[in-house]
PDB file of N, CA and C in Angstrom:
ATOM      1  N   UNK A   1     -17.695  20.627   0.866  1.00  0.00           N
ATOM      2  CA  UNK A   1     -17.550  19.194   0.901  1.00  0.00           C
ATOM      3  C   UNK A   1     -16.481  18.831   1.924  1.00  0.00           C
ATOM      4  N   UNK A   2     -16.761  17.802   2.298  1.00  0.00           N
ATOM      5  CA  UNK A   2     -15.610  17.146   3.401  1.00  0.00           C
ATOM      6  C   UNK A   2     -14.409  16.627   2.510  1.00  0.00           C
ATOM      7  N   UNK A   3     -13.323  17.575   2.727  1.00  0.00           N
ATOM      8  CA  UNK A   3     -11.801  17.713   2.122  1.00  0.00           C
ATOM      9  C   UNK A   3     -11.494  16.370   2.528  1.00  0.00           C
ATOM     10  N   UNK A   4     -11.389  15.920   3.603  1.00  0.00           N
ATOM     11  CA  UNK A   4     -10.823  14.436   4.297  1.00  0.00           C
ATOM     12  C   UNK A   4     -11.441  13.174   3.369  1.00  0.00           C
ATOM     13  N   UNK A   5     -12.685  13.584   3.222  1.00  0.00           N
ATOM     14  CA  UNK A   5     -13.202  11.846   2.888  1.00  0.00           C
ATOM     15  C   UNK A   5     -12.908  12.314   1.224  1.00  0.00           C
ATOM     16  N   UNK A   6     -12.892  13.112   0.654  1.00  0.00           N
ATOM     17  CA  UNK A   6     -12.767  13.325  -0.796  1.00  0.00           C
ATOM     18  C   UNK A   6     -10.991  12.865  -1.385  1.00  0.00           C
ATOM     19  N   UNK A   7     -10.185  12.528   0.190  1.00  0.00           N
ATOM     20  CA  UNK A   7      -9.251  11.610  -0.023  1.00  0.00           C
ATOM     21  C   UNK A   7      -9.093  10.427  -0.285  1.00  0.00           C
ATOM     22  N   UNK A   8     -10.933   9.946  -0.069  1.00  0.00           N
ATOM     23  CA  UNK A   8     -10.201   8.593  -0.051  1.00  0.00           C
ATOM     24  C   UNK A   8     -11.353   7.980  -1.555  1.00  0.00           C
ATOM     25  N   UNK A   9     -11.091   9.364  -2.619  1.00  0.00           N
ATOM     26  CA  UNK A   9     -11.440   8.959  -3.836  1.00  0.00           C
ATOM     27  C   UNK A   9     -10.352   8.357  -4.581  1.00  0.00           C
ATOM     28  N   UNK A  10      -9.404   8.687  -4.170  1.00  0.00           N
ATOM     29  CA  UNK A  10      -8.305   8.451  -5.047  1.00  0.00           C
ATOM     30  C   UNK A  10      -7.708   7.000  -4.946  1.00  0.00           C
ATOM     31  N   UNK A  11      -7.631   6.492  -6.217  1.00  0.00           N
ATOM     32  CA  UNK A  11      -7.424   5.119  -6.093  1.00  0.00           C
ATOM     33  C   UNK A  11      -6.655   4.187  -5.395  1.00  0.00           C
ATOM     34  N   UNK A  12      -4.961   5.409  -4.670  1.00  0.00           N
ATOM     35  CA  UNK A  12      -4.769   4.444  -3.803  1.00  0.00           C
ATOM     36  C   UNK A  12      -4.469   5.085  -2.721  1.00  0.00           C
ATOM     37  N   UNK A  13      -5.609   5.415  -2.496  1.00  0.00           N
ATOM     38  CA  UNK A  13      -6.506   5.799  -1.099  1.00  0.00           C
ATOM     39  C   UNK A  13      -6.206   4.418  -0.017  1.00  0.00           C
ATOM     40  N   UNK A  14      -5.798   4.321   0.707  1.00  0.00           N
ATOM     41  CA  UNK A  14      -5.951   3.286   1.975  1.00  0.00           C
ATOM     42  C   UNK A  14      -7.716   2.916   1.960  1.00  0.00           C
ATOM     43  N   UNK A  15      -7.882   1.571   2.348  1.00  0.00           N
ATOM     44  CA  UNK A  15      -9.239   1.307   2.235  1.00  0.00           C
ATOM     45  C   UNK A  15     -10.051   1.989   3.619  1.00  0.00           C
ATOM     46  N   UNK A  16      -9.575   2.098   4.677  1.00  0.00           N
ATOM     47  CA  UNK A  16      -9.931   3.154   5.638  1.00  0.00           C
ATOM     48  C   UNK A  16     -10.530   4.804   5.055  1.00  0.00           C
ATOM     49  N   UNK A  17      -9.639   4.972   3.876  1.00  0.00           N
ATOM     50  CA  UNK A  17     -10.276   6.486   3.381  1.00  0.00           C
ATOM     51  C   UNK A  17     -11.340   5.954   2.114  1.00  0.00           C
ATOM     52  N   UNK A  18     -11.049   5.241   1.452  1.00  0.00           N
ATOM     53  CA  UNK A  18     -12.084   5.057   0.427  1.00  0.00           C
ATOM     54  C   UNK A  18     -13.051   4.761   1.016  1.00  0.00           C
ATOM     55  N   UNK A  19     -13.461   3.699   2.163  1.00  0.00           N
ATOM     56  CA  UNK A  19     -14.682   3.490   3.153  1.00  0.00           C
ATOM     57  C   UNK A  19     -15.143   4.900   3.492  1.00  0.00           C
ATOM     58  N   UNK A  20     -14.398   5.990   4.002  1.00  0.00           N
ATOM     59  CA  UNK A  20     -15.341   7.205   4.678  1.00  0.00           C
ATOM     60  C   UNK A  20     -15.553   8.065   3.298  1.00  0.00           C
ATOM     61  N   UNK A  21     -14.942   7.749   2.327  1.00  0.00           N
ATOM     62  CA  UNK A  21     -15.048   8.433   1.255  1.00  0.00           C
ATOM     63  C   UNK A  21     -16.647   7.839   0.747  1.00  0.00           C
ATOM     64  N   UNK A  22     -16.758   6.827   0.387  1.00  0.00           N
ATOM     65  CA  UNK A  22     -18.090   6.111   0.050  1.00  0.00           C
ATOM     66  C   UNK A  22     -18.901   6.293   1.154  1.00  0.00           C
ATOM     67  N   UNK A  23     -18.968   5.989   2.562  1.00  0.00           N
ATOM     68  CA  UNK A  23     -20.259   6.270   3.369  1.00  0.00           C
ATOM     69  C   UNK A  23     -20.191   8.314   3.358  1.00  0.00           C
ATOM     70  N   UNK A  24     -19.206   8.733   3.243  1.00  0.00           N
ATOM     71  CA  UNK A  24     -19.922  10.400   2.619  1.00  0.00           C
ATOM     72  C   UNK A  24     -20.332  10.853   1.388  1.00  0.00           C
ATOM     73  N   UNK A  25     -20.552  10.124   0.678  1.00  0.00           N
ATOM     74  CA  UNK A  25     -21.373  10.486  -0.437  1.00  0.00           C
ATOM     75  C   UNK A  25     -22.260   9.605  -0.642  1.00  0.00           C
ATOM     76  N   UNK A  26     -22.802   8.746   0.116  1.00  0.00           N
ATOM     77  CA  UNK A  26     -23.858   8.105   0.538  1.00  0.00           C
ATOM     78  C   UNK A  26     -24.942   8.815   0.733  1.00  0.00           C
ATOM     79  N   UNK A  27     -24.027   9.486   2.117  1.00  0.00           N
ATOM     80  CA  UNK A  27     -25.055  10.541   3.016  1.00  0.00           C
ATOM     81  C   UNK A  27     -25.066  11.745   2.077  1.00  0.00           C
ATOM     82  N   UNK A  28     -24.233  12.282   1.285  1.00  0.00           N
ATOM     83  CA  UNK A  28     -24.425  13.345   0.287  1.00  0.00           C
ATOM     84  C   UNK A  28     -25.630  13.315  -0.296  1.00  0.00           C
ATOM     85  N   UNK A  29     -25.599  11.777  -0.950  1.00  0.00           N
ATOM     86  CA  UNK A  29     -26.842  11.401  -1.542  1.00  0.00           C
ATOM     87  C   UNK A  29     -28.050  11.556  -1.639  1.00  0.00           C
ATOM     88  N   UNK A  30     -28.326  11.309  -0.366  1.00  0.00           N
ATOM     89  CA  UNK A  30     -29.427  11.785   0.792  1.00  0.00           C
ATOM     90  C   UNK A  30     -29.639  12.785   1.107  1.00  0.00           C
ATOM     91  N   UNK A  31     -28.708  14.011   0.994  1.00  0.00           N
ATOM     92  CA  UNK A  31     -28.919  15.126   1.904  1.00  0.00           C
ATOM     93  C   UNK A  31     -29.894  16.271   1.064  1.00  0.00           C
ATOM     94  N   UNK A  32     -30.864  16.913   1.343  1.00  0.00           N
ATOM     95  CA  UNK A  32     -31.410  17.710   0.548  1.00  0.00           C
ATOM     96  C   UNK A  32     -31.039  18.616  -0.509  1.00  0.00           C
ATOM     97  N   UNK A  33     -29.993  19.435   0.197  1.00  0.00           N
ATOM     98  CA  UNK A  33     -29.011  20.319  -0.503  1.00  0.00           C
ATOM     99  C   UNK A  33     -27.868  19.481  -1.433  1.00  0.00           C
ATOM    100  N   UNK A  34     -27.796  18.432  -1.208  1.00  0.00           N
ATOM    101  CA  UNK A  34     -26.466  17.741  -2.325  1.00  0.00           C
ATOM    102  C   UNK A  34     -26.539  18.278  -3.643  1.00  0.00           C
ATOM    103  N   UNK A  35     -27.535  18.295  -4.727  1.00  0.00           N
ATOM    104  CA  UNK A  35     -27.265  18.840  -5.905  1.00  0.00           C
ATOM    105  C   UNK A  35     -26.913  19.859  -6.262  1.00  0.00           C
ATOM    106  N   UNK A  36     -27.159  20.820  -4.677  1.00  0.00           N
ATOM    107  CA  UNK A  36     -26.449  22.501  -5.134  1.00  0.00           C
ATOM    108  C   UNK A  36     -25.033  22.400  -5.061  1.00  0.00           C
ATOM    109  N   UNK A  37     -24.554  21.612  -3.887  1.00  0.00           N
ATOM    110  CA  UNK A  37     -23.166  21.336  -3.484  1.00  0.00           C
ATOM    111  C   UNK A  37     -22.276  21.031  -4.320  1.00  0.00           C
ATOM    112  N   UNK A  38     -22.872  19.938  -5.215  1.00  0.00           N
ATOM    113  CA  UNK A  38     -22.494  19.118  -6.599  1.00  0.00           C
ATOM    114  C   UNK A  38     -22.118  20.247  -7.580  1.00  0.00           C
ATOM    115  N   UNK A  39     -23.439  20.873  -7.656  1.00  0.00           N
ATOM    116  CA  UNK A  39     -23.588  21.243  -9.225  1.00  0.00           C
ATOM    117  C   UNK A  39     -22.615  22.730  -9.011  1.00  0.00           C
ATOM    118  N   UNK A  40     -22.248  23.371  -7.737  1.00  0.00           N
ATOM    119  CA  UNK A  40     -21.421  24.160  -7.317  1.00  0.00           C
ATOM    120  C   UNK A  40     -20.530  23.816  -7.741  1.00  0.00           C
ATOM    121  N   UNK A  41     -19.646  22.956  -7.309  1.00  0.00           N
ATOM    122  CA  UNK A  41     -18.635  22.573  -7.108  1.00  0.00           C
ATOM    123  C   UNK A  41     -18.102  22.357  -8.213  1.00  0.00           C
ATOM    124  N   UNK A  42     -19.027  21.623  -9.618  1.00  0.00           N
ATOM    125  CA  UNK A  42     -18.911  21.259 -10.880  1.00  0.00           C
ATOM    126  C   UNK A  42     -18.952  22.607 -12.065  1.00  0.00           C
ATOM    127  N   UNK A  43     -19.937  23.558 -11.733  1.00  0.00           N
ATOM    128  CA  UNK A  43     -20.105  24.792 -12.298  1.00  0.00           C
ATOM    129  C   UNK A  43     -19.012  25.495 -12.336  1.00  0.00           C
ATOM    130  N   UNK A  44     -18.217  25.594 -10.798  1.00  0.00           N
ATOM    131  CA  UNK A  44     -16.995  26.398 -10.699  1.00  0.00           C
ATOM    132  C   UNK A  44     -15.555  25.756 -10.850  1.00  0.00           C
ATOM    133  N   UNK A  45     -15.603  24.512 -11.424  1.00  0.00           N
ATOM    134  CA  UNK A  45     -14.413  24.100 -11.674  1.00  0.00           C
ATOM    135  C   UNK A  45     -13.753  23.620 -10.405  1.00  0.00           C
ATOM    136  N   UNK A  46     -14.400  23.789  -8.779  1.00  0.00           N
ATOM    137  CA  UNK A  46     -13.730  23.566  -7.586  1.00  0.00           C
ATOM    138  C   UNK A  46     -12.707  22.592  -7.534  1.00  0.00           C
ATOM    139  N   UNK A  47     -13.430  21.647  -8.353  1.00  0.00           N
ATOM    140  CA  UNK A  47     -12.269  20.068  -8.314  1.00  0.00           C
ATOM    141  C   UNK A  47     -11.707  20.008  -9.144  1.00  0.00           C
ATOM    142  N   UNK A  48     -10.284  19.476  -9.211  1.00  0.00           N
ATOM    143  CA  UNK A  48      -9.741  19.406 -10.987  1.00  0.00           C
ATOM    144  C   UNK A  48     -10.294  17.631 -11.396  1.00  0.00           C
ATOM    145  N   UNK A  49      -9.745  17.037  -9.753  1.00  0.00           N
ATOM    146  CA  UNK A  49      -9.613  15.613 -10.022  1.00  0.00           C
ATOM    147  C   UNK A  49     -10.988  14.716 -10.618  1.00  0.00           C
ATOM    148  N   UNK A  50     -11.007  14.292 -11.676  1.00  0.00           N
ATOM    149  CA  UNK A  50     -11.688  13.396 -11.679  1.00  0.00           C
ATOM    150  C   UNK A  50     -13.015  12.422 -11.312  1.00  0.00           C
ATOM    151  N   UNK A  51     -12.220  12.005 -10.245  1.00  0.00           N
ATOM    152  CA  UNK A  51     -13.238  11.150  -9.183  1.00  0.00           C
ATOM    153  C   UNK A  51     -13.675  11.664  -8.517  1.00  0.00           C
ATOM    154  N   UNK A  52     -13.531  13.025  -7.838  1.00  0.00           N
ATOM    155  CA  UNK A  52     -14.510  13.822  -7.509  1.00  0.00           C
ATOM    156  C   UNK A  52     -15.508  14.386  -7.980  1.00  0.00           C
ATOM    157  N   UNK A  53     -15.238  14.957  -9.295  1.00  0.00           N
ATOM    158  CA  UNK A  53     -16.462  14.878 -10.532  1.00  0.00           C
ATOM    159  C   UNK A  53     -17.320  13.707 -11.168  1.00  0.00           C
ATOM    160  N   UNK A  54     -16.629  12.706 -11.124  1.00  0.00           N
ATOM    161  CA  UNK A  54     -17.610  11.491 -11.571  1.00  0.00           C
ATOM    162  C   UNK A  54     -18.443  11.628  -9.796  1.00  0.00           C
ATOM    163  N   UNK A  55     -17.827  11.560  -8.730  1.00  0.00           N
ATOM    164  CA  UNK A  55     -18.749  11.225  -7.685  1.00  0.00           C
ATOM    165  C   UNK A  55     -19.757  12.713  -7.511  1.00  0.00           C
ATOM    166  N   UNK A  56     -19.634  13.611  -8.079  1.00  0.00           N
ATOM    167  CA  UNK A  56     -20.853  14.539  -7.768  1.00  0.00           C
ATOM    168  C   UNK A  56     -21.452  14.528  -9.221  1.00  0.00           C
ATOM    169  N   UNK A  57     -21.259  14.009 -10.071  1.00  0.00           N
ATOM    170  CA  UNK A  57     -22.150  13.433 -11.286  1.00  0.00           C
ATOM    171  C   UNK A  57     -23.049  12.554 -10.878  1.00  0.00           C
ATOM    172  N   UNK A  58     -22.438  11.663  -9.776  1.00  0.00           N
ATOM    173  CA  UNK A  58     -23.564  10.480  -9.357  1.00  0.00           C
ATOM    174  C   UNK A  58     -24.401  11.258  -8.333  1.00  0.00           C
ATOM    175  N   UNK A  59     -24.041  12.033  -7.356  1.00  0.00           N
ATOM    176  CA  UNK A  59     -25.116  12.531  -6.567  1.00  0.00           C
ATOM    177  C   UNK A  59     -25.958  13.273  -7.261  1.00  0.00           C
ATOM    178  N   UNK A  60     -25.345  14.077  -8.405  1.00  0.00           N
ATOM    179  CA  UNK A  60     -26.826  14.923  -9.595  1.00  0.00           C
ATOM    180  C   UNK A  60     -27.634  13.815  -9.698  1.00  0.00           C
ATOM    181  N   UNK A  61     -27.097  12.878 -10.565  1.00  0.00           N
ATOM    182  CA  UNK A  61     -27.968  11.536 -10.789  1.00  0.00           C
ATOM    183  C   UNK A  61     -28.710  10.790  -9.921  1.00  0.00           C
ATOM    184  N   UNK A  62     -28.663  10.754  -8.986  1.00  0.00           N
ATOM    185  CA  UNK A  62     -29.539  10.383  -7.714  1.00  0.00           C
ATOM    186  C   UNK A  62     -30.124  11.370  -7.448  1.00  0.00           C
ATOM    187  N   UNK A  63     -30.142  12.796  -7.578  1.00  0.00           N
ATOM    188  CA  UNK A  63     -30.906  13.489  -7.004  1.00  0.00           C
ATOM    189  C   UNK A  63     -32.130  13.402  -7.994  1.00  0.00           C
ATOM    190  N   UNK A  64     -31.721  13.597  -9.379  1.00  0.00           N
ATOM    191  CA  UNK A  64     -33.272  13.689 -10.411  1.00  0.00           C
ATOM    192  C   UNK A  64     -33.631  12.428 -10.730  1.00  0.00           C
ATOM    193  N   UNK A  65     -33.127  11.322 -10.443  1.00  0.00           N
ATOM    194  CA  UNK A  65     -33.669   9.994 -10.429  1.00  0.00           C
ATOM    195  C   UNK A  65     -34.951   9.808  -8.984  1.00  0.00           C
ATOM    196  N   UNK A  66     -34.585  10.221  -7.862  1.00  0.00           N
ATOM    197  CA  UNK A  66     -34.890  10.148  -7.274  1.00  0.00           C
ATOM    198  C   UNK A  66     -35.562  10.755  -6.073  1.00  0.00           C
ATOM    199  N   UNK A  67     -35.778  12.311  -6.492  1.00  0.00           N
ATOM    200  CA  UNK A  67     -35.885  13.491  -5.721  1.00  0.00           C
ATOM    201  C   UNK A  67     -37.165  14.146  -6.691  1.00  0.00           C
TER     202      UNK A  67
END
């Protein structure tokens, strides 16, 4: 995952990082491979924080909603 934009999950993220933070998991969204990335990342504990887990909860969720 892109370390940089996963900065600007954090709530007081400058709105410059929360913007690249939201248009990259946009495109996560979209990307074929996102649910392995996700469900990686979630399986192995990669993230401690939070909002990084709620935001690859939402790309699972878009992927079987919509894939």
């Amino acid at each position: 995952m892109d370390e940089q934009a996963l900065l600007g999950l954090n709530p007081n993220a400058d709105a410059r990082y929360r913007q690249r933070a939201m248009a990259y998991f946009e495109q996560l969204k979209e990307s074929q491979d996102a649910w392995e990335v996700c469900a990686e990342a979630l399986a192995k504990g990669i993230y401690s924080d939070d909002h990084v887990k709620f935001f690859c909860f939402q790309v699972l969720e878009h992927q079987i909603r919509f894939r």
